[in-house]
Protein backbone atom coordinates (compact mmCIF):
# COMPACT_ATOMS: atom_id res chain seq x y z
CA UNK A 1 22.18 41.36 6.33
CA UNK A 2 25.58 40.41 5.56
CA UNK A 3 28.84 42.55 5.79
CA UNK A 4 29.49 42.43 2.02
CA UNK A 5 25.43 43.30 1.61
CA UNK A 6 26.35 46.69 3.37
CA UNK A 7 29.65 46.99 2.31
CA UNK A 8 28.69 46.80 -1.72
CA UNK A 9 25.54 48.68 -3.22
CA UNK A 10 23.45 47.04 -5.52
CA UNK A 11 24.38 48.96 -8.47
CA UNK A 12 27.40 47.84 -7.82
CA UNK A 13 26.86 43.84 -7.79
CA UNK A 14 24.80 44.41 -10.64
CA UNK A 15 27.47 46.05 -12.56
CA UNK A 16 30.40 43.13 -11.03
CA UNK A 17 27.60 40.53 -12.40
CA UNK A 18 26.81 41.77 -15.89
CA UNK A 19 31.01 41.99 -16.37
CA UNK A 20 31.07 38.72 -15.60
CA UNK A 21 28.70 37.44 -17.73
CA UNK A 22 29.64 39.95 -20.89
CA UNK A 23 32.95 38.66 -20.13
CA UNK A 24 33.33 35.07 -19.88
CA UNK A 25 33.43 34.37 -23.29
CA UNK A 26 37.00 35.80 -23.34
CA UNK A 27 37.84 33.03 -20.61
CA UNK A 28 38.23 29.27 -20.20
CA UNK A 29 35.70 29.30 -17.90
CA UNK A 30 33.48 31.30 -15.76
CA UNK A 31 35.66 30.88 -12.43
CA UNK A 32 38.53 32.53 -14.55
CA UNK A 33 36.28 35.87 -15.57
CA UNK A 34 35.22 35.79 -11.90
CA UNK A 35 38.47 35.97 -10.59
CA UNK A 36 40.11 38.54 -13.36
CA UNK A 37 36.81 40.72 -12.56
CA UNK A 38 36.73 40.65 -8.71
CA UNK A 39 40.53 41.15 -9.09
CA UNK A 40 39.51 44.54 -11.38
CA UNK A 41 36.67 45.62 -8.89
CA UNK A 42 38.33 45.08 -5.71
CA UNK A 43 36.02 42.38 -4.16
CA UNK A 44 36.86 38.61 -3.55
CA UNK A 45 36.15 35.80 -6.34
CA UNK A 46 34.14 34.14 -3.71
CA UNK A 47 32.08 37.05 -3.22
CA UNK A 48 31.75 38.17 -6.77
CA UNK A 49 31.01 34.24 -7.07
CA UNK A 50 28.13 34.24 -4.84
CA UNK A 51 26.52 36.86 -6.31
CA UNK A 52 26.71 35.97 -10.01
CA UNK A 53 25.11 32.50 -8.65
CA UNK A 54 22.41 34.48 -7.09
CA UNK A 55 22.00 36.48 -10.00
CA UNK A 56 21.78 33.11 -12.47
CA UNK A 57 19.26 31.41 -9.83
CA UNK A 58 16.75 34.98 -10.09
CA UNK A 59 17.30 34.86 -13.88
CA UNK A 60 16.17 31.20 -14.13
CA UNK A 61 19.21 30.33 -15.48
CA UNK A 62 20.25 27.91 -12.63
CA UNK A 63 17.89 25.70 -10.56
CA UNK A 64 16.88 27.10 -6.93
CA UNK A 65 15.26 29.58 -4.70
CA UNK A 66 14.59 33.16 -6.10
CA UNK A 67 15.95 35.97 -3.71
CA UNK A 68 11.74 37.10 -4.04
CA UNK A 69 10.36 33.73 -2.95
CA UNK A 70 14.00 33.51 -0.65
CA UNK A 71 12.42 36.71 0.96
CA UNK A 72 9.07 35.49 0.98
CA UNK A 73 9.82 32.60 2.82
CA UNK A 74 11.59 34.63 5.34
CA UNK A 75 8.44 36.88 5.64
CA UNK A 76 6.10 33.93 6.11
CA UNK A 77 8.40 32.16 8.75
CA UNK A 78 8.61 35.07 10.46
CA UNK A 79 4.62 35.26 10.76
CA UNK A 80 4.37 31.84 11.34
CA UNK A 81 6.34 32.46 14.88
CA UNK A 82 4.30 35.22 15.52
CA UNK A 83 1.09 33.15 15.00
CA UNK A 84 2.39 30.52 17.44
CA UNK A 85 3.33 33.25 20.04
CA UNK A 86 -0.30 34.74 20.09
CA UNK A 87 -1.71 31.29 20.15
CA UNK A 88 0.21 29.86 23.51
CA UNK A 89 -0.56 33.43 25.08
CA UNK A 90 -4.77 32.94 24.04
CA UNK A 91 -4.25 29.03 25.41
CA UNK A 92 -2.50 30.08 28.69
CA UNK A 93 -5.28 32.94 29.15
CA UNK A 94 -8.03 29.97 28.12
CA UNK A 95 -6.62 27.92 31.16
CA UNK A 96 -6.84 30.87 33.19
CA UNK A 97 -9.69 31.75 32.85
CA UNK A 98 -11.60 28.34 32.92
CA UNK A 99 -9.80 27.58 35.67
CA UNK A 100 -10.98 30.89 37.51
CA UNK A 101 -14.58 30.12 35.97
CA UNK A 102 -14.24 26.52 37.33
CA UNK A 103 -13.20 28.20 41.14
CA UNK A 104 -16.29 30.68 41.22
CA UNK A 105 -18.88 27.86 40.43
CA UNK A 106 -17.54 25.69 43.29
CA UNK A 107 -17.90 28.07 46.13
């Protein structure tokens, strides 16, 4: 988790996101309501920038990957390793074992 994750709540990105967007009609561009609304909130445009492009990308209104399938992903990486773990442990006890298998029927 990021510093700014713990250092803002999500009410409150919500809120610095819908100002944005509610508000940058009354700008030349979107950059320029970013940066006269972080400037009101007290966060950085780059911040407040990040998360209104996060926002537009979970709305569909920008192409890329959803914070759900973002976390998802994570979740399903995170197995994968897992998976591979337990599978070179069960190989390296297979080994062992045949090789101990393979010592008893030679004696």
């Amino acid at each position: 988790m990021s510093s700014t994750s713990k250092r803002y709540s999500p009410e409150f990105r919500e809120r610095a996101v819908r100002l944005v967007f509610e508000h940058q009609h009354e700008h030349e561009s979107q950059w320029a309501a970013i940066v006269s609304v972080a400037a009101k909130i007290g966060c950085t445009s780059e911040t407040l920038r990040s998360w209104v492009r996060r926002a537009e990308v979970d709305e569909g209104r920008r192409d890329g990957v959803s914070s759900d399938q973002r976390l998802r992903l994570k979740e399903l990486e995170r197995e994968n390793r897992e998976l591979r773990r337990a599978n070179e442990i069960l190989k390296s006890a297979s080994l062992f074992f045949a090789t101990e298998l393979d010592g008893r029927t030679r004696r």
